[in-house]
Protein backbone atom coordinates (compact mmCIF):
# COMPACT_ATOMS: atom_id res chain seq x y z
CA UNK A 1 -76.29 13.07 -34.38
CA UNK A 2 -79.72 12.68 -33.25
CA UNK A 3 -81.19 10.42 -30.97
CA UNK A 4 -83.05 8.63 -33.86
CA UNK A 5 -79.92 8.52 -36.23
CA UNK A 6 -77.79 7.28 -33.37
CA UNK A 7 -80.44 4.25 -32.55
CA UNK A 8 -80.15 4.00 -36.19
CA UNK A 9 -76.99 3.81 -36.50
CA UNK A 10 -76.51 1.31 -33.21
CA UNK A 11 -78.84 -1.20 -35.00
CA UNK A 12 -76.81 -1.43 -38.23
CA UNK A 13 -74.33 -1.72 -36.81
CA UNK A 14 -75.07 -4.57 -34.35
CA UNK A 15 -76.56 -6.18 -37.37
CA UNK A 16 -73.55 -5.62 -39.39
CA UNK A 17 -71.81 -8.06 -36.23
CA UNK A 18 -74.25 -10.53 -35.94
CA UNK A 19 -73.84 -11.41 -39.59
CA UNK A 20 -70.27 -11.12 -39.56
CA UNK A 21 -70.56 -13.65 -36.34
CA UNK A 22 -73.03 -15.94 -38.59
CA UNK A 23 -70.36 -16.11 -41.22
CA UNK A 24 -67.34 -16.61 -39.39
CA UNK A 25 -69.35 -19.49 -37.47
CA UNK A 26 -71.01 -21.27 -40.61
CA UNK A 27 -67.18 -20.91 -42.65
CA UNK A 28 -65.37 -23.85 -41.80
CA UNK A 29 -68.38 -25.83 -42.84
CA UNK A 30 -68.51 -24.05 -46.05
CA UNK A 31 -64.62 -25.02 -46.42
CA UNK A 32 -65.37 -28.40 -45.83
CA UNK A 33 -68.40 -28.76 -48.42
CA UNK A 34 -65.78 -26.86 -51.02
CA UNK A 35 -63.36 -30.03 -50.38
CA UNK A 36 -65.78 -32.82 -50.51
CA UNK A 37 -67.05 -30.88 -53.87
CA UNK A 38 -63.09 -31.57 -55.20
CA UNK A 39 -64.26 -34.92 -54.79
CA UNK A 40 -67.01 -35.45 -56.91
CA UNK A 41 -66.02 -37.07 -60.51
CA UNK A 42 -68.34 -35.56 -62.12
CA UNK A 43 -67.17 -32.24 -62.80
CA UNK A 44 -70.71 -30.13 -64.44
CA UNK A 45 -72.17 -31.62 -61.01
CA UNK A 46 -69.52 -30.32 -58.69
CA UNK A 47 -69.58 -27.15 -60.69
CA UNK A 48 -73.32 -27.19 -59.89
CA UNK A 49 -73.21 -27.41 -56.62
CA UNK A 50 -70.27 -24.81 -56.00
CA UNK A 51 -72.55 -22.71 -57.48
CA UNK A 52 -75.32 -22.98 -55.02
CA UNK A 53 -73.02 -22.95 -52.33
CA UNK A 54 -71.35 -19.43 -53.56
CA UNK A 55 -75.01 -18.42 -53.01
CA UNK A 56 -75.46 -19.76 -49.52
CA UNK A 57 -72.29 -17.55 -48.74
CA UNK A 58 -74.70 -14.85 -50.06
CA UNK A 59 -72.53 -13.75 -53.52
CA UNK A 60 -76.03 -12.54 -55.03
CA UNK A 61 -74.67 -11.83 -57.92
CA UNK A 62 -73.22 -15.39 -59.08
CA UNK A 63 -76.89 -16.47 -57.97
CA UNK A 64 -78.09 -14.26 -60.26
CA UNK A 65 -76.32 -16.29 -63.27
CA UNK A 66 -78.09 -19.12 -62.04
């Protein structure tokens, strides 16, 4: 591998951690928001807003739908 693919391939995949490490940090608040959603009575508006948060988590293609 050359010295350009190798840097290459070092920066993906230190990206490739750091978002895994943004995730894992930012997912127990994303739990949370999916319970207090169960809580909601009104059940288009909870839909609506498990829908934006799917797209926070960064499932582009339910945003898409949107």
């Amino acid at each position: 591998m050359s010295g350009r693919h190798y840097q290459s391939f070092l920066n993906n995949s230190l990206a490739i951690r750091q978002e895994i490490q943004r995730f894992e940090s930012v997912h127990p608040s994303i739990y949370a928001i999916y319970d207090l959603i169960e809580l909601i009575p009104d059940a288009a508006v909870g839909q609506q807003i498990r829908d934006h948060v799917v797209c926070i988590e960064g499932m582009k293609t339910k945003c898409a739908e949107m």
